[in-house]
PDB file of N, CA and C in Angstrom:
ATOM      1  N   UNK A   1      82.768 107.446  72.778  1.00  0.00           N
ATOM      2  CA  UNK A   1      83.101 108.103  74.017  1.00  0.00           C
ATOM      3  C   UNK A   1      84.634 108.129  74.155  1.00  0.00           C
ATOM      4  N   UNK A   2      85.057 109.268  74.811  1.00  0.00           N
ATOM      5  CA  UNK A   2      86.416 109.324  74.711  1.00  0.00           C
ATOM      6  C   UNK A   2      87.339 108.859  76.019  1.00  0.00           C
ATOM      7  N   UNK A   3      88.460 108.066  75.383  1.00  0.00           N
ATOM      8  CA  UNK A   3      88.750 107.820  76.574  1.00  0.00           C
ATOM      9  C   UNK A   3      89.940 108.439  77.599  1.00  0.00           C
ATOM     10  N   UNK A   4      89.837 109.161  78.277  1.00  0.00           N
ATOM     11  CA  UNK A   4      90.550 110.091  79.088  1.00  0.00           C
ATOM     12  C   UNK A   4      91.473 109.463  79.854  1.00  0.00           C
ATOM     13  N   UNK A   5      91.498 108.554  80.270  1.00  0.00           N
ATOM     14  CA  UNK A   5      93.283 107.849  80.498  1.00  0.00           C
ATOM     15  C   UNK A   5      94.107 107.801  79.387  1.00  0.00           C
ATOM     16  N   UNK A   6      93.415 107.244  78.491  1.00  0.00           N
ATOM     17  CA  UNK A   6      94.367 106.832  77.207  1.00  0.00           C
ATOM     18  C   UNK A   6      95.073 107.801  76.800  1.00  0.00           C
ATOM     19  N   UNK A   7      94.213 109.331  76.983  1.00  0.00           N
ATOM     20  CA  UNK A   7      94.527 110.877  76.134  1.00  0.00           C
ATOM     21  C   UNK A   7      95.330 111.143  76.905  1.00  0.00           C
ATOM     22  N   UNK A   8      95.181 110.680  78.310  1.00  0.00           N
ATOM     23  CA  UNK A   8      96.186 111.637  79.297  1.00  0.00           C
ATOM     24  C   UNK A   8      97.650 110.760  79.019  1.00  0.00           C
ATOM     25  N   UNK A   9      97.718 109.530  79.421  1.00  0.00           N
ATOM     26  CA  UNK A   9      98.968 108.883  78.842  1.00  0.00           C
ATOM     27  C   UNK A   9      99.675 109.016  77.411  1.00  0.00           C
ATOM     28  N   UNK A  10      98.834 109.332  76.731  1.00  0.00           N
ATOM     29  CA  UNK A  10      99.466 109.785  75.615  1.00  0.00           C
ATOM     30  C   UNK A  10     100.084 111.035  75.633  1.00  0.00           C
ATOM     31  N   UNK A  11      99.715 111.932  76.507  1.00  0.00           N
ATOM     32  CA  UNK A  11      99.715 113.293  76.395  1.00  0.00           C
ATOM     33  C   UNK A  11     101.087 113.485  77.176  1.00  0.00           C
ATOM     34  N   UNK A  12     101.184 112.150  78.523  1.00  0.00           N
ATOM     35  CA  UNK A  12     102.105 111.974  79.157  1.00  0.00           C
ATOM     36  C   UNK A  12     103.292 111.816  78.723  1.00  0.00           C
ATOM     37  N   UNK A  13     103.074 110.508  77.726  1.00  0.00           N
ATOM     38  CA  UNK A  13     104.072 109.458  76.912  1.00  0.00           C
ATOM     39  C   UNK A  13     105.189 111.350  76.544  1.00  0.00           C
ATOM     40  N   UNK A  14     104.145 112.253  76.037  1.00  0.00           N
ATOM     41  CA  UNK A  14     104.882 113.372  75.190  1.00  0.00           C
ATOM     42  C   UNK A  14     105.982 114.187  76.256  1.00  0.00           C
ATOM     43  N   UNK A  15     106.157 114.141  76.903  1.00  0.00           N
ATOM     44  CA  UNK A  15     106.953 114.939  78.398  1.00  0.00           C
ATOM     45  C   UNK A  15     107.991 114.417  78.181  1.00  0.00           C
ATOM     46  N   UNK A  16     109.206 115.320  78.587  1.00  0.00           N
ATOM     47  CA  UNK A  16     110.155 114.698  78.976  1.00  0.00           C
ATOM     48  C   UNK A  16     110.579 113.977  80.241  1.00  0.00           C
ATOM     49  N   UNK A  17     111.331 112.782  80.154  1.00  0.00           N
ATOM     50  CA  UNK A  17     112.371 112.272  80.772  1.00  0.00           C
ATOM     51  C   UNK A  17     111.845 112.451  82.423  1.00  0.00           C
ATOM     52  N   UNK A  18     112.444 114.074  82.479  1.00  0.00           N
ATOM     53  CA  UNK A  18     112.322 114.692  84.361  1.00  0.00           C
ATOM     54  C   UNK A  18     110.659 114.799  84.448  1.00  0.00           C
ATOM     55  N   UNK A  19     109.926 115.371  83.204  1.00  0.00           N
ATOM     56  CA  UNK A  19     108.553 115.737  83.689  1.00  0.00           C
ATOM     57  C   UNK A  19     107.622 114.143  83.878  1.00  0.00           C
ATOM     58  N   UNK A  20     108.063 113.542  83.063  1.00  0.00           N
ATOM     59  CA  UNK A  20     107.341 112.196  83.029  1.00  0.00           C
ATOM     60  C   UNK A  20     107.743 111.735  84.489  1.00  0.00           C
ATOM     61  N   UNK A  21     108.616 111.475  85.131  1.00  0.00           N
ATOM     62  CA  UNK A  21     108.741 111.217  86.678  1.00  0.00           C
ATOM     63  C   UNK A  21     108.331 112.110  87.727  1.00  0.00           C
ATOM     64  N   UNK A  22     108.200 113.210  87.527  1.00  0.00           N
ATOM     65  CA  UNK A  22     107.821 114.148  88.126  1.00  0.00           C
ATOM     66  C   UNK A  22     106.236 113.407  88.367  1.00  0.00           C
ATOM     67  N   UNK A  23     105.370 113.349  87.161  1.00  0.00           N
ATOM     68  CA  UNK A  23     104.016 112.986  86.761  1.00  0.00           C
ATOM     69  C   UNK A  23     103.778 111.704  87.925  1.00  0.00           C
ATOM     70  N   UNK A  24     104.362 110.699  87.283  1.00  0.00           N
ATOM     71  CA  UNK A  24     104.549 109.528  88.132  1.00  0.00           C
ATOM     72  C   UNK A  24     104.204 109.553  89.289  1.00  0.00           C
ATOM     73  N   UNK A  25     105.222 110.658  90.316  1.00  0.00           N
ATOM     74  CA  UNK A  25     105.152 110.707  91.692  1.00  0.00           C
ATOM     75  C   UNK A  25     104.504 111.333  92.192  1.00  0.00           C
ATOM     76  N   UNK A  26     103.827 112.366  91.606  1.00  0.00           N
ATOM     77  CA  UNK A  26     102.598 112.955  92.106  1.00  0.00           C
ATOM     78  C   UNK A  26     101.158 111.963  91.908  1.00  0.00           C
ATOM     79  N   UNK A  27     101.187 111.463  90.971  1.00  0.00           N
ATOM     80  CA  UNK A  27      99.682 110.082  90.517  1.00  0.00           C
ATOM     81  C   UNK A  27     100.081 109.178  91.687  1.00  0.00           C
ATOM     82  N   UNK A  28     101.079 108.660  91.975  1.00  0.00           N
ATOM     83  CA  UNK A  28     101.767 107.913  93.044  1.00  0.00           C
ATOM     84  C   UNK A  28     100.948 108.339  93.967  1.00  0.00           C
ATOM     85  N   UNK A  29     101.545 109.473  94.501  1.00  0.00           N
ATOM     86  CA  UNK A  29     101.277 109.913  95.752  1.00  0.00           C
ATOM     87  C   UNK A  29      99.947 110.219  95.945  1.00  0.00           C
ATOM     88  N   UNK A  30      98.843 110.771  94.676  1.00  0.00           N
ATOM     89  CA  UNK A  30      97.823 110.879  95.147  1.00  0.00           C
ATOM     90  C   UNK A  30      96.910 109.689  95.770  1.00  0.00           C
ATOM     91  N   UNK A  31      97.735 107.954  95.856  1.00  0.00           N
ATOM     92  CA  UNK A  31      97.335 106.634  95.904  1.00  0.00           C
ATOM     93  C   UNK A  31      97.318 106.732  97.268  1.00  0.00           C
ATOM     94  N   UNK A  32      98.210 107.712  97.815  1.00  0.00           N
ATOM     95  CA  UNK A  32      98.151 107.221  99.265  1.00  0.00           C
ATOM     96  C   UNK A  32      97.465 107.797 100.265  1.00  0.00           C
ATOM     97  N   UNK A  33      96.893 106.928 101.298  1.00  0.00           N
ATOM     98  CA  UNK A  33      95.864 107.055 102.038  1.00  0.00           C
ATOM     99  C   UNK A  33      96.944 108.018 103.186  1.00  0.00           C
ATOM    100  N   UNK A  34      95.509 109.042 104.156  1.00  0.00           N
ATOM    101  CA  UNK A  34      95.977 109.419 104.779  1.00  0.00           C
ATOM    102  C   UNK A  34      96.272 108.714 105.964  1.00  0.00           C
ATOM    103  N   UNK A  35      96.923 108.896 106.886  1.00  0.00           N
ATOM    104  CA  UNK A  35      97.065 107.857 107.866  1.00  0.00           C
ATOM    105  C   UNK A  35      96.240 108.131 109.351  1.00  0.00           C
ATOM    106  N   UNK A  36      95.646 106.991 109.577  1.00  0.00           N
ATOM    107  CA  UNK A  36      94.548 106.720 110.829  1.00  0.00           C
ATOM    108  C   UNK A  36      94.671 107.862 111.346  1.00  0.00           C
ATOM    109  N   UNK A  37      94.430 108.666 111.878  1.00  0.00           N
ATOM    110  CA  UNK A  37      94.965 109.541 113.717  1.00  0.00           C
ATOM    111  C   UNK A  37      95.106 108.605 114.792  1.00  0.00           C
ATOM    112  N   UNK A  38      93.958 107.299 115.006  1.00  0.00           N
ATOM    113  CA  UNK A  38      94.242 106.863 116.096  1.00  0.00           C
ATOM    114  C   UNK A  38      95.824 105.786 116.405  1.00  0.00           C
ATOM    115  N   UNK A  39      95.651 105.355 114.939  1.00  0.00           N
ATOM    116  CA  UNK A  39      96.976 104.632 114.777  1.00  0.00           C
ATOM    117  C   UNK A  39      98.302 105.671 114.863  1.00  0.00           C
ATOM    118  N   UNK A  40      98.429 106.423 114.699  1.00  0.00           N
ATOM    119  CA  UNK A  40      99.368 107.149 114.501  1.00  0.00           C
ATOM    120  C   UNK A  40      99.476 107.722 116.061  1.00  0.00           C
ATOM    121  N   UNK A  41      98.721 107.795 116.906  1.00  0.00           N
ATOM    122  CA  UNK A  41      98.147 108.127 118.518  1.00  0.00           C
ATOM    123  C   UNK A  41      98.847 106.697 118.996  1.00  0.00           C
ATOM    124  N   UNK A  42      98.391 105.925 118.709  1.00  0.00           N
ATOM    125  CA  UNK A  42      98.818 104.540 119.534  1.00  0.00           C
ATOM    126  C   UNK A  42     100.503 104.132 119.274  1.00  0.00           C
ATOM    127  N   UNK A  43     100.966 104.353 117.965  1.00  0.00           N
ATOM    128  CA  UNK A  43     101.991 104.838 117.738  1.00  0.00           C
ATOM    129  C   UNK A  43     103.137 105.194 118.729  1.00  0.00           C
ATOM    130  N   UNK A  44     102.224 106.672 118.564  1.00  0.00           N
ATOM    131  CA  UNK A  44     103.097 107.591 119.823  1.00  0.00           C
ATOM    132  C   UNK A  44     103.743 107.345 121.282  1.00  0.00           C
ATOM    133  N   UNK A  45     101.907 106.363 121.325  1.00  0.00           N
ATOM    134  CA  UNK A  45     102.382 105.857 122.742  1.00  0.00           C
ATOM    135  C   UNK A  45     102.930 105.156 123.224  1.00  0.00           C
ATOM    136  N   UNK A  46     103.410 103.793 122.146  1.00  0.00           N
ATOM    137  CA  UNK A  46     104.007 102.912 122.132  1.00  0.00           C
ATOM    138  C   UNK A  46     105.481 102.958 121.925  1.00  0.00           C
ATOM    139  N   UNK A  47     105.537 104.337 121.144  1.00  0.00           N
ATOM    140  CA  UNK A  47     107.200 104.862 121.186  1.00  0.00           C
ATOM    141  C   UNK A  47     107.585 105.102 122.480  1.00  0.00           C
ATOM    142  N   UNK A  48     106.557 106.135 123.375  1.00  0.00           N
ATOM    143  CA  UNK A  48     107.137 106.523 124.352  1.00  0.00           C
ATOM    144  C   UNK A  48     107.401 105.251 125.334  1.00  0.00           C
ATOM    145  N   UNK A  49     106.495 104.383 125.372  1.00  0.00           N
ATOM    146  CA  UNK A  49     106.425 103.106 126.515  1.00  0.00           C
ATOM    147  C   UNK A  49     107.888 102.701 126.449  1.00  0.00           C
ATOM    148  N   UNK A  50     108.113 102.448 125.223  1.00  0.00           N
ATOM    149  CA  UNK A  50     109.566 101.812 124.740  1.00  0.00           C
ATOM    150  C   UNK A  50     110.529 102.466 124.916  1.00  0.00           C
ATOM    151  N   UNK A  51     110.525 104.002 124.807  1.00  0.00           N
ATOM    152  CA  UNK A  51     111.582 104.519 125.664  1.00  0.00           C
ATOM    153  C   UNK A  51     111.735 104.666 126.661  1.00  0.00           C
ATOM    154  N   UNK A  52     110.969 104.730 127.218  1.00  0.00           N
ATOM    155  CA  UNK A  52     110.523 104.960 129.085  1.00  0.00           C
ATOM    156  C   UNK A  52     111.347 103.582 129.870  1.00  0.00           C
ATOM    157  N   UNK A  53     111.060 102.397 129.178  1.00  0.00           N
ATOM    158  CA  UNK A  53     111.497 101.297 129.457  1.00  0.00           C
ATOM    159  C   UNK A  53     113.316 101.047 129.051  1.00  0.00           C
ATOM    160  N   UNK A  54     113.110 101.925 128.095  1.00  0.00           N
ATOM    161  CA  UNK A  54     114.596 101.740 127.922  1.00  0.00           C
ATOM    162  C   UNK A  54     115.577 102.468 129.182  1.00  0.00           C
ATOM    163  N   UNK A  55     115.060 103.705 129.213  1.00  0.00           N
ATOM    164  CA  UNK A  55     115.484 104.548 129.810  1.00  0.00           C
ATOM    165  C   UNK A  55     115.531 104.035 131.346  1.00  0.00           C
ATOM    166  N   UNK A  56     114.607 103.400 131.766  1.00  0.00           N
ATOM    167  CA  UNK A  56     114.737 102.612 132.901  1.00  0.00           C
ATOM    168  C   UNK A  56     115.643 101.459 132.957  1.00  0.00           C
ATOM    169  N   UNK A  57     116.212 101.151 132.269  1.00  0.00           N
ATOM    170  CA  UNK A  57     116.957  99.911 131.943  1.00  0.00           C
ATOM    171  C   UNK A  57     116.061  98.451 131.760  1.00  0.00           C
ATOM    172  N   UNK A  58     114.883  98.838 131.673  1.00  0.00           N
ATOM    173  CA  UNK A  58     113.813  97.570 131.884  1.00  0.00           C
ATOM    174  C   UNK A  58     113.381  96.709 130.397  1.00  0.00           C
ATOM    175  N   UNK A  59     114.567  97.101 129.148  1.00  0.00           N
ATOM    176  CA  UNK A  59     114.008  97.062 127.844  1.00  0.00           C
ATOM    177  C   UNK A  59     115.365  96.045 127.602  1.00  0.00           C
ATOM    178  N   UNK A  60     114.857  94.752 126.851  1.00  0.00           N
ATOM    179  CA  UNK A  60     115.639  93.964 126.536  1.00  0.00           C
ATOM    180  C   UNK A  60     116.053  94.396 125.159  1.00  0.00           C
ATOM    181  N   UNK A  61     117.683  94.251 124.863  1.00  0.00           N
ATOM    182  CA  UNK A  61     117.737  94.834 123.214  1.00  0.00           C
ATOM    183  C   UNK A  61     118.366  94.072 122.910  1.00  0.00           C
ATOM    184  N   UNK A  62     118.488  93.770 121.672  1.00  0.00           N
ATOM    185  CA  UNK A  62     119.722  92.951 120.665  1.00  0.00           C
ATOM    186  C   UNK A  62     120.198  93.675 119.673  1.00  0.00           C
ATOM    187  N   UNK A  63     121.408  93.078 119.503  1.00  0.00           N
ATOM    188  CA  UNK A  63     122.566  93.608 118.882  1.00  0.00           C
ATOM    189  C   UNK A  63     122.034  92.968 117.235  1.00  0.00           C
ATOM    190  N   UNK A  64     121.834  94.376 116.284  1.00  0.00           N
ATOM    191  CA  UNK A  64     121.582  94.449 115.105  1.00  0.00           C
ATOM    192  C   UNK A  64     122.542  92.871 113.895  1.00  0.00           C
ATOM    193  N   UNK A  65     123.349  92.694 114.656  1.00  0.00           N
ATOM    194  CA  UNK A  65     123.991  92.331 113.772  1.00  0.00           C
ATOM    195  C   UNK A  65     123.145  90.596 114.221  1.00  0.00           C
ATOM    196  N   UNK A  66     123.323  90.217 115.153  1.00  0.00           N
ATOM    197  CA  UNK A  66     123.033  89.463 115.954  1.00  0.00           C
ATOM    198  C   UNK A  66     121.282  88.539 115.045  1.00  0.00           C
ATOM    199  N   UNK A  67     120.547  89.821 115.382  1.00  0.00           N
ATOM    200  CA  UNK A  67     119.427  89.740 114.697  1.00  0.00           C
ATOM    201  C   UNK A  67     119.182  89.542 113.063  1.00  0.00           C
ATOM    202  N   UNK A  68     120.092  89.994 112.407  1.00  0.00           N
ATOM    203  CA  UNK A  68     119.927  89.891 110.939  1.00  0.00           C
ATOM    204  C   UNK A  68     120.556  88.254 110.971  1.00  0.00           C
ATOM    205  N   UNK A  69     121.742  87.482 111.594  1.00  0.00           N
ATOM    206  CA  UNK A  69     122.441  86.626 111.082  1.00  0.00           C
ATOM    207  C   UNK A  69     121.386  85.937 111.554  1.00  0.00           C
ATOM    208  N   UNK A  70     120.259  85.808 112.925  1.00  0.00           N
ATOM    209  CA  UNK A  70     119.085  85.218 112.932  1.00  0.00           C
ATOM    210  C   UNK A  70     118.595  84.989 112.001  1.00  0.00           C
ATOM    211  N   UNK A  71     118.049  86.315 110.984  1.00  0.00           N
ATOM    212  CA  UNK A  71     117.179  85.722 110.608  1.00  0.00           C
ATOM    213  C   UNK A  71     117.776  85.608 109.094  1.00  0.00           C
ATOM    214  N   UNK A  72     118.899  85.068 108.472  1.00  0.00           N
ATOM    215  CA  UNK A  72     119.251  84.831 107.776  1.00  0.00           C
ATOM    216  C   UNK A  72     119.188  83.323 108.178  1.00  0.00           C
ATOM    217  N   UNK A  73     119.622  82.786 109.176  1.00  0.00           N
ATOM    218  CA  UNK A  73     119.669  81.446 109.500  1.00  0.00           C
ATOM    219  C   UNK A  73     118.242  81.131 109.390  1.00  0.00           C
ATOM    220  N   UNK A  74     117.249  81.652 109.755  1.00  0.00           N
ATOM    221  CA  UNK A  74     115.660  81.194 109.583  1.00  0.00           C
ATOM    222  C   UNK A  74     114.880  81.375 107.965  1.00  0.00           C
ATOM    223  N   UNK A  75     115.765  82.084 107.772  1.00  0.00           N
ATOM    224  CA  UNK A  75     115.380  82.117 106.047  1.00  0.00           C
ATOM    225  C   UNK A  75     116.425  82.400 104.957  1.00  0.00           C
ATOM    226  N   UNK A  76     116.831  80.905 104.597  1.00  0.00           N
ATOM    227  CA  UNK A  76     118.226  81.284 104.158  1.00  0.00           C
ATOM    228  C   UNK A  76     118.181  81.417 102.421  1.00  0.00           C
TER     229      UNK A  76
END
């Protein structure tokens, strides 16, 4: 019985350079799942909450820099 990964990687191995990555990222990409609707819904809403709150001044923020030297100190 023949084995049809093996033929196709071989067939692959033969491509050049750009086509062999090309290959890659499409097999890649066919790995990935589509994403929830509802998650991607809850998402939404959770963006807006967070701006709404910002926009109200009701959203506590920290300063990026602030936060990384955190957590460099917590995991050094």
């Amino acid at each position: 019985m023949p084995d049809t990964v093996a033929e196709l990687a071989q067939r692959g191995r033969a491509l050049d350079a750009k086509d062999r990555e090309r290959l890659v990222d499409l097999l890649l990409d066919s790995l990935a799942e589509s994403p929830d609707p509802a998650i991607e819904e809850a998402w939404r809403l959770e963006i807006r909450r967070r701006v709404a709150a910002y926009e109200r001044g009701e959203a506590v923020l920290y300063d990026a820099d602030e936060v990384m030297a955190e957590a460099k100190r917590l995991v050094p």
